[in-house]
PDB file of N, CA and C in Angstrom:
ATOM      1  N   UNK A   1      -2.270  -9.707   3.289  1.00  0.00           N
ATOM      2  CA  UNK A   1      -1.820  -9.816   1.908  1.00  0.00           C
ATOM      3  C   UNK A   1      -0.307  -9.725   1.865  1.00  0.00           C
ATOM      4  N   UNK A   2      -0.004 -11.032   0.754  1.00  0.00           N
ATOM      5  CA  UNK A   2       1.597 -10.892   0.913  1.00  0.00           C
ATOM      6  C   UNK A   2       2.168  -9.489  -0.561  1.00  0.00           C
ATOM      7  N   UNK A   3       2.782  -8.772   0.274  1.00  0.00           N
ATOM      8  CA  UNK A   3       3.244  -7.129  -0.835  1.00  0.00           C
ATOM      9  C   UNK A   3       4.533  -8.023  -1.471  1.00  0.00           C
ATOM     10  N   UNK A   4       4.960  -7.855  -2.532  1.00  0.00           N
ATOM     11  CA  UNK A   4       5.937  -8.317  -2.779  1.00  0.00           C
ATOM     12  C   UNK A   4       6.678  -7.393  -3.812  1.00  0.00           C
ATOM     13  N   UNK A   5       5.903  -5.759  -3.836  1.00  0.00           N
ATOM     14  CA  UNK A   5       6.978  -4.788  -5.045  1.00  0.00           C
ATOM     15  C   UNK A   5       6.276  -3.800  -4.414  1.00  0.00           C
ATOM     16  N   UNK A   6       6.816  -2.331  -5.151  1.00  0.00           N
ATOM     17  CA  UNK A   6       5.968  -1.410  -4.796  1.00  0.00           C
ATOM     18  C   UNK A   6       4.909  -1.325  -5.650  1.00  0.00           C
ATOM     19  N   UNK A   7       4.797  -1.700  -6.938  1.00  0.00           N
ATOM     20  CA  UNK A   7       3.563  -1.975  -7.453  1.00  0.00           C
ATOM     21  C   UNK A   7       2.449  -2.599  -7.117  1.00  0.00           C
ATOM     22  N   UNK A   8       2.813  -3.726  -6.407  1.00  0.00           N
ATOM     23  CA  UNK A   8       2.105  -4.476  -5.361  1.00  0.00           C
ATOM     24  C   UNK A   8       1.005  -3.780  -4.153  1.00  0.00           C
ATOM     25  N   UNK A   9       1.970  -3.025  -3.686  1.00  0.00           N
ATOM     26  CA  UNK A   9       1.526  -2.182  -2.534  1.00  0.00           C
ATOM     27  C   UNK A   9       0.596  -0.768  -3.014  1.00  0.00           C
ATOM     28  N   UNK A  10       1.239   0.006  -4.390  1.00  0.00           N
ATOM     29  CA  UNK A  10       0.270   0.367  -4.972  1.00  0.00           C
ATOM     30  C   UNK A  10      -1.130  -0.065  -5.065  1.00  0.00           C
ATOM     31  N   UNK A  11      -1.265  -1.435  -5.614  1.00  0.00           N
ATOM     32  CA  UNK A  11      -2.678  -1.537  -6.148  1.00  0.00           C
ATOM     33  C   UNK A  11      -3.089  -1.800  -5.042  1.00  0.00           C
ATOM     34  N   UNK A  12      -2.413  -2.477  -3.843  1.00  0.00           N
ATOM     35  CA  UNK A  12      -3.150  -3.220  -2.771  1.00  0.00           C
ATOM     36  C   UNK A  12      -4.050  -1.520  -1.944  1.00  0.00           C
ATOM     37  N   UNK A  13      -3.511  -0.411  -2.310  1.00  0.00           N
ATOM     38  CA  UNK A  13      -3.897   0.822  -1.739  1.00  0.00           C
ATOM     39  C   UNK A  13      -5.095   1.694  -2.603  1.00  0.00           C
ATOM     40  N   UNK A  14      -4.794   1.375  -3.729  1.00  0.00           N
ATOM     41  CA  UNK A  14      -5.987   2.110  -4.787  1.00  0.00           C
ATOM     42  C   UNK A  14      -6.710   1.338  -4.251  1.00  0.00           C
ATOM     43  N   UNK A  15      -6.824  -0.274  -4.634  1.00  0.00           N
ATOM     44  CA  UNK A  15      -8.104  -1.189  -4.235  1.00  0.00           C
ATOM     45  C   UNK A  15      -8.805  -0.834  -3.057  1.00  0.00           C
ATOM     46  N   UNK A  16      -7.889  -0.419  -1.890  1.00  0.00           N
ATOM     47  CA  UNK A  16      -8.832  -0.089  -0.793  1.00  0.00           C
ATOM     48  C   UNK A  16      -9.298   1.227  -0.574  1.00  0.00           C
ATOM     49  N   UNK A  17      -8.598   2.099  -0.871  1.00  0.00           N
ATOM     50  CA  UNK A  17      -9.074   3.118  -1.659  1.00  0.00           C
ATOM     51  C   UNK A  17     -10.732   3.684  -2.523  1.00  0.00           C
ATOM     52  N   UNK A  18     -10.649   2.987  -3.183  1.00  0.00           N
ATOM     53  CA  UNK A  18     -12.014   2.054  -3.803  1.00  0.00           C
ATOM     54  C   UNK A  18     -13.046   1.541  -3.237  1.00  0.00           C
ATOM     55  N   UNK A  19     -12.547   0.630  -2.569  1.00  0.00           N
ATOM     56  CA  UNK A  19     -13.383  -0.294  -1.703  1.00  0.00           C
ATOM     57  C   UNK A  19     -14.487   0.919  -0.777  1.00  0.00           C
ATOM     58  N   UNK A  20     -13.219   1.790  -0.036  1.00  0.00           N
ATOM     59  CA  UNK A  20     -14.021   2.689   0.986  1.00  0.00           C
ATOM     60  C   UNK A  20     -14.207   4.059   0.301  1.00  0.00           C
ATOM     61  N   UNK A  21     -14.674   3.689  -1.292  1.00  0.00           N
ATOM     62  CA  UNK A  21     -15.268   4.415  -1.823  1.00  0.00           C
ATOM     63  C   UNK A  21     -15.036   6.378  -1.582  1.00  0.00           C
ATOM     64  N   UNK A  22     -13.221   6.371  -1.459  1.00  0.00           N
ATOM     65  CA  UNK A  22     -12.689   7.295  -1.372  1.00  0.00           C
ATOM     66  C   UNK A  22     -11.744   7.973  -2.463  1.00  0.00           C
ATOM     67  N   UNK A  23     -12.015   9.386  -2.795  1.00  0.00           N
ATOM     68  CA  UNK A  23     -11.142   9.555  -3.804  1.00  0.00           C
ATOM     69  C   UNK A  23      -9.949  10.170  -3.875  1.00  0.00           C
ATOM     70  N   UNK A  24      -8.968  10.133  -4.650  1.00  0.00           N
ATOM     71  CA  UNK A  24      -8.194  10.631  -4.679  1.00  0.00           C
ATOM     72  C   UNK A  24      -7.614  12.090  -3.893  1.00  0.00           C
ATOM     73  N   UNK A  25      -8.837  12.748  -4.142  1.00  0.00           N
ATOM     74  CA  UNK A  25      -8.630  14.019  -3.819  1.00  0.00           C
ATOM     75  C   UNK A  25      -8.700  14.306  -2.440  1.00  0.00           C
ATOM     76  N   UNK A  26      -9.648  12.914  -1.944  1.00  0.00           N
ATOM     77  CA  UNK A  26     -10.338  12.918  -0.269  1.00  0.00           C
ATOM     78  C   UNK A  26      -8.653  12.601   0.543  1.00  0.00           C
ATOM     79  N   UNK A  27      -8.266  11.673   0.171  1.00  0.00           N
ATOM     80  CA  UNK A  27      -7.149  11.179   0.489  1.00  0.00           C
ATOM     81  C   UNK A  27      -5.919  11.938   0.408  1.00  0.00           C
ATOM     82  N   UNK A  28      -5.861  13.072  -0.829  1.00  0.00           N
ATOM     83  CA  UNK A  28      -4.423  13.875  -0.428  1.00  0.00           C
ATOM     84  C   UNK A  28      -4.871  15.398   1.024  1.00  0.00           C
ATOM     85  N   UNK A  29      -6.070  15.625   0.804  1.00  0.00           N
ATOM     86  CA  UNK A  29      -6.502  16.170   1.630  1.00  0.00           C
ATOM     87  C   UNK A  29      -6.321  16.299   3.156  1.00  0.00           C
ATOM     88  N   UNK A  30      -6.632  14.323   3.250  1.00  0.00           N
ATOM     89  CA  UNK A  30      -6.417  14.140   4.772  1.00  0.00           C
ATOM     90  C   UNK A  30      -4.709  13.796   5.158  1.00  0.00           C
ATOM     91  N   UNK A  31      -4.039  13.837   3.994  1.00  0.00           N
ATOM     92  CA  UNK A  31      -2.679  13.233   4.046  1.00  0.00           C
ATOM     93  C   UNK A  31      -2.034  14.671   3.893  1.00  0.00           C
ATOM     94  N   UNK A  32      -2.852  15.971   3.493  1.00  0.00           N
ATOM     95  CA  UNK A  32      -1.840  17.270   3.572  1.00  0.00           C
ATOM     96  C   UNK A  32      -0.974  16.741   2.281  1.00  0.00           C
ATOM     97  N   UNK A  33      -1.498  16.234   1.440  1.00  0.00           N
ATOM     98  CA  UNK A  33      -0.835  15.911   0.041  1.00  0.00           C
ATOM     99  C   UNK A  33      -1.518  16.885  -1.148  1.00  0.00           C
ATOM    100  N   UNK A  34      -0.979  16.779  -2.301  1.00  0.00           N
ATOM    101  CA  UNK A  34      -1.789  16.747  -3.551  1.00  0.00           C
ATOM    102  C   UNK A  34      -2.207  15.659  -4.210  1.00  0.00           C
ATOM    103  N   UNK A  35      -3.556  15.535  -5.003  1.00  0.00           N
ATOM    104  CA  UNK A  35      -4.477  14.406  -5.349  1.00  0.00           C
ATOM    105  C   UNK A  35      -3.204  13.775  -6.452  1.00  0.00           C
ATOM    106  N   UNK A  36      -2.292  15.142  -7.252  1.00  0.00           N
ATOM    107  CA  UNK A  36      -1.092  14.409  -8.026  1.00  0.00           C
ATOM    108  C   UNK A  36      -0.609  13.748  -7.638  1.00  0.00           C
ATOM    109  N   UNK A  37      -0.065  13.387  -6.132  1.00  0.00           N
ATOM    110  CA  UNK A  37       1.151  12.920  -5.622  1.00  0.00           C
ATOM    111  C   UNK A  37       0.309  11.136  -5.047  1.00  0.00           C
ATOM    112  N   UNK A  38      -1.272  11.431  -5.203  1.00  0.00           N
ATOM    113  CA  UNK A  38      -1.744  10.203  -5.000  1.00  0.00           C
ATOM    114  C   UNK A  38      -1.334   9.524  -6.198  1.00  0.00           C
ATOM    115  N   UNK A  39      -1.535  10.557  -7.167  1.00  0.00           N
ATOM    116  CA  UNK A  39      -2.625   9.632  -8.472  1.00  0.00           C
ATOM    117  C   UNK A  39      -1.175   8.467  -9.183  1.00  0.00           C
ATOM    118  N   UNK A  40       0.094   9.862  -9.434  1.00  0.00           N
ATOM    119  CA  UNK A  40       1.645   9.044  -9.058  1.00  0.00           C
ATOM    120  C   UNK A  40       1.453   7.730  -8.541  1.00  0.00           C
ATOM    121  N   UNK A  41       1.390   7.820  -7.184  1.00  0.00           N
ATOM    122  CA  UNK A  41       1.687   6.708  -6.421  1.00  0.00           C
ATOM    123  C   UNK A  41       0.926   5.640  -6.916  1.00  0.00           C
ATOM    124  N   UNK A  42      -0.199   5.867  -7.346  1.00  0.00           N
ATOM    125  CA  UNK A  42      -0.696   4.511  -7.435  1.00  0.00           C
ATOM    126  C   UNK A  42      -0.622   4.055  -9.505  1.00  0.00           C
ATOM    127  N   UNK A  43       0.152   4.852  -9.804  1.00  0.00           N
ATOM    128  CA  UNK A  43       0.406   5.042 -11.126  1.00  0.00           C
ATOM    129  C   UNK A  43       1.896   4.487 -11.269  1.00  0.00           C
ATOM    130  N   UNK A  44       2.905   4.657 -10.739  1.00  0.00           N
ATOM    131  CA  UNK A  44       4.230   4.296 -10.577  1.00  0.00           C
ATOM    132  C   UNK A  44       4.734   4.492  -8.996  1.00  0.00           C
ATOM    133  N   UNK A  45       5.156   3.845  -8.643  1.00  0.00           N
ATOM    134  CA  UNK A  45       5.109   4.135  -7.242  1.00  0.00           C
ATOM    135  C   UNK A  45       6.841   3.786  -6.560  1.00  0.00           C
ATOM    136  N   UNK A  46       7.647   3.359  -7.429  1.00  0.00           N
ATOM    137  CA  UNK A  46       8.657   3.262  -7.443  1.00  0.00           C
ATOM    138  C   UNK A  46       9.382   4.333  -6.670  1.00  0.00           C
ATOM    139  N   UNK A  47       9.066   5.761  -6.551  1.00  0.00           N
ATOM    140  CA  UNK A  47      10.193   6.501  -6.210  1.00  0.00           C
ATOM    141  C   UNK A  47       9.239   7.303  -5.423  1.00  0.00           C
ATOM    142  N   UNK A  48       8.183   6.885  -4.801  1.00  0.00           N
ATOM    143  CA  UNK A  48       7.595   7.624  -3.100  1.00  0.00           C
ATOM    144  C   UNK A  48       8.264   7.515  -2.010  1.00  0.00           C
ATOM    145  N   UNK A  49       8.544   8.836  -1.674  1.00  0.00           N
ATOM    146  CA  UNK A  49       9.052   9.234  -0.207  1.00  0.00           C
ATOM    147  C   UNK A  49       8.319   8.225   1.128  1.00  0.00           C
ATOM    148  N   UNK A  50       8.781   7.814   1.740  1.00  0.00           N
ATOM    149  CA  UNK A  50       8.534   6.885   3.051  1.00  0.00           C
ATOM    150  C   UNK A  50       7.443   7.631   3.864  1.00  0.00           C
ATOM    151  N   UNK A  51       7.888   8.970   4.001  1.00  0.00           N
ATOM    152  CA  UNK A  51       6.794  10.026   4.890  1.00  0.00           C
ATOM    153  C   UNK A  51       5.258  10.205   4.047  1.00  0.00           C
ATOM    154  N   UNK A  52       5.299  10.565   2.425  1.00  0.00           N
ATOM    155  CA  UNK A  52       4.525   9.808   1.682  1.00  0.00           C
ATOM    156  C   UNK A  52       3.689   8.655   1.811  1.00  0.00           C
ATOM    157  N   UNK A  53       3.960   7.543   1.789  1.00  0.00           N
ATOM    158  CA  UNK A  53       3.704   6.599   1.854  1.00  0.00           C
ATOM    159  C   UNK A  53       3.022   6.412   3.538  1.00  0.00           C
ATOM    160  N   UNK A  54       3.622   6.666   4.077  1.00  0.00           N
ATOM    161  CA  UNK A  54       2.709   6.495   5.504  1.00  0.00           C
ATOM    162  C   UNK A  54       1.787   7.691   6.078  1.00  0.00           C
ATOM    163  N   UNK A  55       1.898   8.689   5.010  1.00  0.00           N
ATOM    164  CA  UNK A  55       0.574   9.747   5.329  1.00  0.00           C
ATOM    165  C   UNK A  55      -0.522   9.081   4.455  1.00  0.00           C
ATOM    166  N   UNK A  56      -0.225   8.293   3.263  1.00  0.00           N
ATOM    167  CA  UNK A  56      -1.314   7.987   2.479  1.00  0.00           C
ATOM    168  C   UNK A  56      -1.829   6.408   3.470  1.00  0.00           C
ATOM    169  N   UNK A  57      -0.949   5.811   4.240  1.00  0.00           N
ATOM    170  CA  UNK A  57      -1.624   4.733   4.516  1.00  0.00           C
ATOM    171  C   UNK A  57      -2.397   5.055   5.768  1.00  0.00           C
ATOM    172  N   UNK A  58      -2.002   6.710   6.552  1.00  0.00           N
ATOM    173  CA  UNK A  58      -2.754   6.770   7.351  1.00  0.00           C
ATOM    174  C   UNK A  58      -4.137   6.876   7.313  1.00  0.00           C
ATOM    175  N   UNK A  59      -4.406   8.330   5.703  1.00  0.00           N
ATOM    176  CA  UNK A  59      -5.826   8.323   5.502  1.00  0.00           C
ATOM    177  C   UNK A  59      -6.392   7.568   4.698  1.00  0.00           C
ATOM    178  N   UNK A  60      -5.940   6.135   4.719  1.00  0.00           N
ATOM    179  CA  UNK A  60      -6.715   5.010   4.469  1.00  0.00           C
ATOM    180  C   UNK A  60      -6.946   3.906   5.632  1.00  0.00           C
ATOM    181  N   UNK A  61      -6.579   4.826   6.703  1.00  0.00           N
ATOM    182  CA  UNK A  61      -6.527   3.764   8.025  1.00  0.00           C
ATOM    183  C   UNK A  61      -5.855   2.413   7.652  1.00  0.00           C
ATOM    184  N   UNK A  62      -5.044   2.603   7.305  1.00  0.00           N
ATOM    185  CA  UNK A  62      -3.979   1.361   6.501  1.00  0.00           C
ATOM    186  C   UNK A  62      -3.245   1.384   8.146  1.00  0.00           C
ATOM    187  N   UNK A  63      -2.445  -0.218   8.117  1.00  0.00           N
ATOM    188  CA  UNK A  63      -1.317   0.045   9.116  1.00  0.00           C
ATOM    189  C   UNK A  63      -0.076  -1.016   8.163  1.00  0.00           C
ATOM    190  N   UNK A  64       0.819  -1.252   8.680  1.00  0.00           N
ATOM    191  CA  UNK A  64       2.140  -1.445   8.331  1.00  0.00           C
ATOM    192  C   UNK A  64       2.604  -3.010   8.671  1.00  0.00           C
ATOM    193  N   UNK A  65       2.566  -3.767   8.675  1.00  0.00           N
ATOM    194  CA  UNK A  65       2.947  -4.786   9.568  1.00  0.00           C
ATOM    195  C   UNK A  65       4.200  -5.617   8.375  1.00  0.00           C
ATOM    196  N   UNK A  66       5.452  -5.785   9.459  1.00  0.00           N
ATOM    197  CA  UNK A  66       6.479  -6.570   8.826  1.00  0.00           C
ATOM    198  C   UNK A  66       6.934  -7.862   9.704  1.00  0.00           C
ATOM    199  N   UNK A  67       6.842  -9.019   8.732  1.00  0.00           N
ATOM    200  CA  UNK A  67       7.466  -9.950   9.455  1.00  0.00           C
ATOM    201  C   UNK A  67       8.603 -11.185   8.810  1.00  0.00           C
ATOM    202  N   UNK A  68       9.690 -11.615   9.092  1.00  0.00           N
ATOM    203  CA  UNK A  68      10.605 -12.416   8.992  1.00  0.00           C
ATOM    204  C   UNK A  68       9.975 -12.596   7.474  1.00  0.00           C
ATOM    205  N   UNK A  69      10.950 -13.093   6.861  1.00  0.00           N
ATOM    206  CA  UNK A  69      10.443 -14.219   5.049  1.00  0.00           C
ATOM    207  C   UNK A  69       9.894 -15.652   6.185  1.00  0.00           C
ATOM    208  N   UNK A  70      10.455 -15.915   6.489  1.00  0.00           N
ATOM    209  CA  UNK A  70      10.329 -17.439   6.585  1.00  0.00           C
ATOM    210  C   UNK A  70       9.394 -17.553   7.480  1.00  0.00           C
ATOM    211  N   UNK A  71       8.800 -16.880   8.549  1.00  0.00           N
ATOM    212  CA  UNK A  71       7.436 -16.429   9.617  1.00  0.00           C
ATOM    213  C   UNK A  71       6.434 -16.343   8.211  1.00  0.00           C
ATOM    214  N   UNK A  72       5.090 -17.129   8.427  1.00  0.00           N
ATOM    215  CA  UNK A  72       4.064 -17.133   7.992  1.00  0.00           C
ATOM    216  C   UNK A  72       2.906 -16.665   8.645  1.00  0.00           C
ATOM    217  N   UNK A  73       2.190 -15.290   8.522  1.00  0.00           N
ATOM    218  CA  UNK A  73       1.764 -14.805  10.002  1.00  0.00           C
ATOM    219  C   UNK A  73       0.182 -15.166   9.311  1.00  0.00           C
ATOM    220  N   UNK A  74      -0.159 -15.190   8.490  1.00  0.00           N
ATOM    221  CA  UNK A  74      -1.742 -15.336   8.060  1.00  0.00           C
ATOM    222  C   UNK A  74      -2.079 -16.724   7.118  1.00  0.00           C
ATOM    223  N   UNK A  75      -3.333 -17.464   7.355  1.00  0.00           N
ATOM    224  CA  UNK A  75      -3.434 -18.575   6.200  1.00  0.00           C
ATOM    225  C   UNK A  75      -3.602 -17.311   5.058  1.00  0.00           C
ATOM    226  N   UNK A  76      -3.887 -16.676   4.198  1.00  0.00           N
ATOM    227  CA  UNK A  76      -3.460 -16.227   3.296  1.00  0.00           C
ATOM    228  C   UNK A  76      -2.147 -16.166   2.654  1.00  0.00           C
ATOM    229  N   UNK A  77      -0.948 -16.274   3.662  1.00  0.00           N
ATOM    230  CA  UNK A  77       0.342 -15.875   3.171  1.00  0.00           C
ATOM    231  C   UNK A  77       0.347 -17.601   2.656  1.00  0.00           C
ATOM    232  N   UNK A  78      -0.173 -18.108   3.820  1.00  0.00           N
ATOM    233  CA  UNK A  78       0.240 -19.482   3.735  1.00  0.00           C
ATOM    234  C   UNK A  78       0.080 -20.180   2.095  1.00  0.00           C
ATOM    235  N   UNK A  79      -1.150 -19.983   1.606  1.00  0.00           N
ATOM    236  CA  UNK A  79      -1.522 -20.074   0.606  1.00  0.00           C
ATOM    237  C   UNK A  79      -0.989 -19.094  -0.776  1.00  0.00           C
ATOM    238  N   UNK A  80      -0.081 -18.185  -0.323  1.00  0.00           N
ATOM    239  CA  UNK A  80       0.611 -17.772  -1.566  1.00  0.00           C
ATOM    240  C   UNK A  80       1.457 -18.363  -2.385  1.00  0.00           C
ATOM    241  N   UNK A  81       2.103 -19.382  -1.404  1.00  0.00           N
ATOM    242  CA  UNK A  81       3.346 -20.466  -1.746  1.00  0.00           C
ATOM    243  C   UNK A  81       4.524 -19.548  -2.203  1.00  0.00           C
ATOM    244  N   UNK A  82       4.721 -18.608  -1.870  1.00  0.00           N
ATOM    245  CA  UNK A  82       6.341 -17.632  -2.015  1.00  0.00           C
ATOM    246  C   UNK A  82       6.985 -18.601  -1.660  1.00  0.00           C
ATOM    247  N   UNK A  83       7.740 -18.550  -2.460  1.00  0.00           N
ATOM    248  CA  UNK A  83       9.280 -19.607  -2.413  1.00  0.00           C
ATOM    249  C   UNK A  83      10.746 -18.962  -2.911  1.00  0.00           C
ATOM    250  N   UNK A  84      10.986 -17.672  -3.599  1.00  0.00           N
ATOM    251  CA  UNK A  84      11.613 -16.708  -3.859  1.00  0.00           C
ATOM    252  C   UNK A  84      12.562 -15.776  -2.352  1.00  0.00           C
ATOM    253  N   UNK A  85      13.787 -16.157  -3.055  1.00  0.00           N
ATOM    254  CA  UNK A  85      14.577 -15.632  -1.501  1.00  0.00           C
ATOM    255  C   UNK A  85      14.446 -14.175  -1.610  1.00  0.00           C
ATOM    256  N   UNK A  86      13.989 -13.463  -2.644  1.00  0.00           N
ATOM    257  CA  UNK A  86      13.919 -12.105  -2.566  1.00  0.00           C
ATOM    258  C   UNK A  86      12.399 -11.213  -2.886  1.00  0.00           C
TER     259      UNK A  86
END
């Protein structure tokens, strides 16, 4: 999935979240968080700490992957048609 804000990346994390039928509370738990600091994040997510953000993508078995703008690494991206230099 192409992320393109932190709102973006928000929902793309509740949704899976969801999906693996995990809650809030399960998730600050395994992240040594509070269920607040989830519920935030996926509420406004604009101003989460980086260490944050990668304890919550751990206990979603989330991983990270970055590549070039102009590298198209999945037919999904392919099909987004991003054309925006930023």
């Amino acid at each position: 999935m192409l992320i393109q804000s932190p709102s973006d990346l928000a929902h793309y994390c509740r949704d899976q979240r969801k999906l693996q039928r995990i809650t809030q509370t399960d998730i600050a738990e395994e992240a040594s968080l509070r269920q607040d600091t989830i519920s935030k994040f996926e509420l406004k997510p604009d101003n989460v700490r980086l260490e944050t953000l990668f304890r919550m993508l751990s206990a979603l078995n989330l991983e990270l992957h970055l590549t070039p703008k102009n590298q198209v690494s999945t037919e999904t991206d392919k099909q987004s048609g991003w054309t925006e230099k930023w």
